[in-house]
N, C-alpha and C. Protein backbone atom coordinates (compact mmCIF):
# COMPACT_ATOMS: atom_id res chain seq x y z
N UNK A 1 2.85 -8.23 40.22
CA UNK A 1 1.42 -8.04 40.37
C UNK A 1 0.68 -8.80 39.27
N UNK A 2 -0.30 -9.49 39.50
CA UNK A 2 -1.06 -10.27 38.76
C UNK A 2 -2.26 -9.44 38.37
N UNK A 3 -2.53 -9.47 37.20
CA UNK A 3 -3.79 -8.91 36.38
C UNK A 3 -4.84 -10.09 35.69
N UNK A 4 -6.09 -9.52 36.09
CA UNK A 4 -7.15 -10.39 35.63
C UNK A 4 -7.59 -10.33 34.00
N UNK A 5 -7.40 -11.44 33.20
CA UNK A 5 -7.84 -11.55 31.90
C UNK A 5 -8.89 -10.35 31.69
N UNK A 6 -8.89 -10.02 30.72
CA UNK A 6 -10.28 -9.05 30.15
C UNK A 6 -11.35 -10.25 30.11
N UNK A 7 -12.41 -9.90 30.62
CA UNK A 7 -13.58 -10.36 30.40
C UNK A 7 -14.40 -10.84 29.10
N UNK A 8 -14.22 -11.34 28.65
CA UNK A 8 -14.82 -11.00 26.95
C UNK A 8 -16.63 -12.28 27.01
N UNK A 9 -17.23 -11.66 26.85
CA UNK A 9 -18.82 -12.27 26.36
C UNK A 9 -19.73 -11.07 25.98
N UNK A 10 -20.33 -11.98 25.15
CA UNK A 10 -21.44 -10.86 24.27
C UNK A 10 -22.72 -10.91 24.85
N UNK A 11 -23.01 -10.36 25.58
CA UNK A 11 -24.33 -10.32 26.47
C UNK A 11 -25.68 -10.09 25.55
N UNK A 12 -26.83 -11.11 25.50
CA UNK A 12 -27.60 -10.19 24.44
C UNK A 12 -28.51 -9.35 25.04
N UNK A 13 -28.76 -8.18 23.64
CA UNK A 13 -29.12 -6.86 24.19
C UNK A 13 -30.44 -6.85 24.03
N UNK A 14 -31.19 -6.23 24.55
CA UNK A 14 -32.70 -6.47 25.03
C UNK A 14 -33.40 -5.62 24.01
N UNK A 15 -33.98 -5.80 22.76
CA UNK A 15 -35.13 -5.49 22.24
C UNK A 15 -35.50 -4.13 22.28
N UNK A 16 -35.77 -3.20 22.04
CA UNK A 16 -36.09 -1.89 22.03
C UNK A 16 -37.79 -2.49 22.11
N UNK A 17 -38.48 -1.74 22.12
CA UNK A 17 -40.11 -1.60 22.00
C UNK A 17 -40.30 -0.99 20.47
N UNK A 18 -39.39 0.18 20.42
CA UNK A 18 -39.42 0.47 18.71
C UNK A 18 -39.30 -0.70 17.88
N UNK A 19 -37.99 -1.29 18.27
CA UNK A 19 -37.66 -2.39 17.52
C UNK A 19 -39.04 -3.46 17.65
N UNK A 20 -39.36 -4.09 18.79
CA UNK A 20 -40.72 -4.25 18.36
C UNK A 20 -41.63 -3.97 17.25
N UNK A 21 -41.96 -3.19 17.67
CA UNK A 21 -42.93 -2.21 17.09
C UNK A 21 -42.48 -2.62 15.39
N UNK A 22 -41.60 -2.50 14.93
CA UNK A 22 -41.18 -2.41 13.85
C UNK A 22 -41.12 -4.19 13.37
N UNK A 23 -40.95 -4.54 14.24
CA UNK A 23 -40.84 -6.24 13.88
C UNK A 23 -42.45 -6.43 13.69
N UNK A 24 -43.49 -6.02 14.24
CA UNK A 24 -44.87 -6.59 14.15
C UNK A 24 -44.88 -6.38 12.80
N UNK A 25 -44.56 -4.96 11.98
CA UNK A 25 -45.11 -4.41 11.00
C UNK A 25 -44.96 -4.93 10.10
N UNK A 26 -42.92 -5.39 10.17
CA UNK A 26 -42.73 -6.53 9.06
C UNK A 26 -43.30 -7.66 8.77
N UNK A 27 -43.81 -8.27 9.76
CA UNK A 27 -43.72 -9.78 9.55
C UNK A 27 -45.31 -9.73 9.35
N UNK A 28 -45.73 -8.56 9.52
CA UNK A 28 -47.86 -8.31 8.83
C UNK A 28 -47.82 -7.29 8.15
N UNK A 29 -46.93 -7.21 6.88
CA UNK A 29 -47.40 -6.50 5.52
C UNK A 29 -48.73 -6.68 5.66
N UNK A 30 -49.29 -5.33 5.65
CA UNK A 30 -50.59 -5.17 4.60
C UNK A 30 -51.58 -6.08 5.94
N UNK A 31 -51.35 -5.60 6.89
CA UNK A 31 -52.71 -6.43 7.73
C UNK A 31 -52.97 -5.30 8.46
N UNK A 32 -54.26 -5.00 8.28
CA UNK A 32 -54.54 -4.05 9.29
C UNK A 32 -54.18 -5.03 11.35
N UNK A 33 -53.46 -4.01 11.84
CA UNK A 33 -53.31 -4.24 13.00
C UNK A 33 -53.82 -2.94 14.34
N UNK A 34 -54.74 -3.92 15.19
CA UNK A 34 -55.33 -2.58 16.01
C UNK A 34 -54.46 -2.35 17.25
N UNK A 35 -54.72 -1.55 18.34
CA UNK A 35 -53.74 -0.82 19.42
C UNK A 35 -53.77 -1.81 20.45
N UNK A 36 -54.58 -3.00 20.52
CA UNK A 36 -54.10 -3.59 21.70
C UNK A 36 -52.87 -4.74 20.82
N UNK A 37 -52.88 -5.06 19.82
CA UNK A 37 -51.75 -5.50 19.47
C UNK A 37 -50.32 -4.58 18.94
N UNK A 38 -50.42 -4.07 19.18
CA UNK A 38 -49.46 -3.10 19.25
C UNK A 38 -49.10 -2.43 20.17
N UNK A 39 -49.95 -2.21 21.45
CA UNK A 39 -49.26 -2.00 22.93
C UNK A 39 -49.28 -3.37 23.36
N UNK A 40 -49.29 -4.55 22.80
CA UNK A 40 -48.77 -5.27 23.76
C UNK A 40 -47.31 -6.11 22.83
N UNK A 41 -46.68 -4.99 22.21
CA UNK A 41 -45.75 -5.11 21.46
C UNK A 41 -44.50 -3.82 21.63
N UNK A 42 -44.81 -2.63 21.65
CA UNK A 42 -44.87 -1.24 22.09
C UNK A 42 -45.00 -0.52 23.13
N UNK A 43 -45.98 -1.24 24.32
CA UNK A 43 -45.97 -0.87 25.49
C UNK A 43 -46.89 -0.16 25.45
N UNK A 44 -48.10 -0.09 27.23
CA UNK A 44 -49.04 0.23 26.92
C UNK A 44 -49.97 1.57 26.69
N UNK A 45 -48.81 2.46 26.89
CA UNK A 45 -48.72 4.15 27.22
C UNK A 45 -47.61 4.39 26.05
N UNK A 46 -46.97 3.58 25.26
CA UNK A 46 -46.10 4.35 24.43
C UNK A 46 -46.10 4.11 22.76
N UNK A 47 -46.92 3.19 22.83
CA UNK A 47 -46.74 2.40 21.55
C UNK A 47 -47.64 3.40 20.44
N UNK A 48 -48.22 4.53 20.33
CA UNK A 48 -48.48 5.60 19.47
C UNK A 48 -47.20 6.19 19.15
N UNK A 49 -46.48 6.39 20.23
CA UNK A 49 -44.71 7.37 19.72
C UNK A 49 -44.13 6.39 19.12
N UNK A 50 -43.93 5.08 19.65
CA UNK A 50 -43.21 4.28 18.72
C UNK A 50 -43.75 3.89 17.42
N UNK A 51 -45.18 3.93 16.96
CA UNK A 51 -45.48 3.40 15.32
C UNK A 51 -45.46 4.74 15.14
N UNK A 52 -45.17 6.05 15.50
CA UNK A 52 -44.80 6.88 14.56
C UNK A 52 -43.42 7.25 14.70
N UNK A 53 -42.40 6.57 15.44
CA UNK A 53 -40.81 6.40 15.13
C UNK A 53 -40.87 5.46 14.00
N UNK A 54 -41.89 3.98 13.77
CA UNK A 54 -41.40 3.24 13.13
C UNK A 54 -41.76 3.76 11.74
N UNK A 55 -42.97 4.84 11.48
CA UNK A 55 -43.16 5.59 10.20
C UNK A 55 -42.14 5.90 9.62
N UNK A 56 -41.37 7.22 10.62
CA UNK A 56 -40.24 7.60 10.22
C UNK A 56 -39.41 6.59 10.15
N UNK A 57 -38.87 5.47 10.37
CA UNK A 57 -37.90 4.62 10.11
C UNK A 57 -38.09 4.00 9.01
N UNK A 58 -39.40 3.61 8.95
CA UNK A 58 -39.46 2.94 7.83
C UNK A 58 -39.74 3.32 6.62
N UNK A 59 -39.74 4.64 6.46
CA UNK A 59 -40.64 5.99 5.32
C UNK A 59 -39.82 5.30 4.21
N UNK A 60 -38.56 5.35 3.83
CA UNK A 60 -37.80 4.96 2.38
C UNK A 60 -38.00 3.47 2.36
N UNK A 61 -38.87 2.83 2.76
CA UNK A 61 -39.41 1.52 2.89
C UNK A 61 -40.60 1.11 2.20
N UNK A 62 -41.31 2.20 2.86
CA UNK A 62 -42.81 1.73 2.99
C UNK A 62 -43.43 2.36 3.52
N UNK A 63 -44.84 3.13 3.78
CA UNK A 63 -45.98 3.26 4.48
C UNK A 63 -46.14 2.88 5.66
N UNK A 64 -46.90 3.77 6.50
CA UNK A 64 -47.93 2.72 7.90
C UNK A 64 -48.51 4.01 7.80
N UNK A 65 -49.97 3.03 7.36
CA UNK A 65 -50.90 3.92 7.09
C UNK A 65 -52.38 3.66 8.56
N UNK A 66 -53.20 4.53 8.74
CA UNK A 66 -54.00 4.36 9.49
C UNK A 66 -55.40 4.49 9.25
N UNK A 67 -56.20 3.83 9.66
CA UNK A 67 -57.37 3.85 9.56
C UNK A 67 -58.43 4.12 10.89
N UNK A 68 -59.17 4.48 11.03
CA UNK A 68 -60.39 4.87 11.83
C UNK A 68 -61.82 4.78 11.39
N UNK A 69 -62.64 3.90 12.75
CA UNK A 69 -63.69 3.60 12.09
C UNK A 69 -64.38 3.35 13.60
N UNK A 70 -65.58 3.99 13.54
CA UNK A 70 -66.80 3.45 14.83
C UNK A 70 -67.12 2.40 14.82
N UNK A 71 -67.16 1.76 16.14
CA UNK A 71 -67.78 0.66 16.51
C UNK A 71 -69.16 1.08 16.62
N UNK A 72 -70.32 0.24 16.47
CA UNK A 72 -71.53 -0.09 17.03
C UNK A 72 -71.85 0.68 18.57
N UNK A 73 -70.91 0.11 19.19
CA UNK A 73 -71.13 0.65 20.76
C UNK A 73 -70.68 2.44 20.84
N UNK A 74 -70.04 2.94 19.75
CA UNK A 74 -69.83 4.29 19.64
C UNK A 74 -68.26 4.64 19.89
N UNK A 75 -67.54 3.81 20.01
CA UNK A 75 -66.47 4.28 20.34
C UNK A 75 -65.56 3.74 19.01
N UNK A 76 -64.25 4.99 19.19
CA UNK A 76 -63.40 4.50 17.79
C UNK A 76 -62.24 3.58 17.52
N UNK A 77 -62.40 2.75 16.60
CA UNK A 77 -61.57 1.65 16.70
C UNK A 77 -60.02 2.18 15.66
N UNK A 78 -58.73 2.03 16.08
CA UNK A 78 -57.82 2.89 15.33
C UNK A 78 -57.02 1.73 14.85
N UNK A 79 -56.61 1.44 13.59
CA UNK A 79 -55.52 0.47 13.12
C UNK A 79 -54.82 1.11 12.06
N UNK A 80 -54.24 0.41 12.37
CA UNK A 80 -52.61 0.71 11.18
C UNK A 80 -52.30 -0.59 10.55
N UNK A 81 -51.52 -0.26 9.66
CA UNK A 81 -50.97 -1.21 8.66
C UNK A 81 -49.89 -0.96 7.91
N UNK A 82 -48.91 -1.81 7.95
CA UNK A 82 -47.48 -1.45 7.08
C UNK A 82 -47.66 -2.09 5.30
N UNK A 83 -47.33 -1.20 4.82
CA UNK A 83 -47.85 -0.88 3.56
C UNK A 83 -46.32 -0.96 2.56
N UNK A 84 -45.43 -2.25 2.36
CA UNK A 84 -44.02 -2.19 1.57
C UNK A 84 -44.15 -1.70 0.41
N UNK A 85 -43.14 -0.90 -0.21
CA UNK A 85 -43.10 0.13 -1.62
C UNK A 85 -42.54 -1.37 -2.32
């Protein structure tokens, strides 16, 4: 009976949205960043749970701190920012 070689390749693995999420923060120390750049990094219904997974991930790191502030037209504008120790 003949047997087929094992298969062997490393398929690459697709990105988490956390992982996202966590890549914006690094690569913009210290920039305030608002929610449409971050759901379109995070996804557009999830990306609040994920920058507060990436808090907790990144806590013995660093900060992501948030800010809030009215627009003119009355509505509130929300950003965050990763903050390295």
């Amino acid at each position: 009976m003949m047997q087929q070689p094992a298969l062997a390749f490393d398929a690459p693995r697709k990105q988490s949205y956390t992982q996202k999420i966590l890549q914006v923060f690094q690569e913009n120390e210290n920039v305030w960043l608002d929610a449409d750049v971050l759901a379109s990094h995070g996804g557009k219904y999830g990306w609040r749970t994920r920058t507060s997974e990436a808090r907790h991930l990144l806590k013995h790191l660093g900060d992501i701190e948030n800010r809030q502030r009215k627009a003119r037209e009355g509505y509130t504008i929300s950003e965050y920012r990763y903050v390295p120790k």
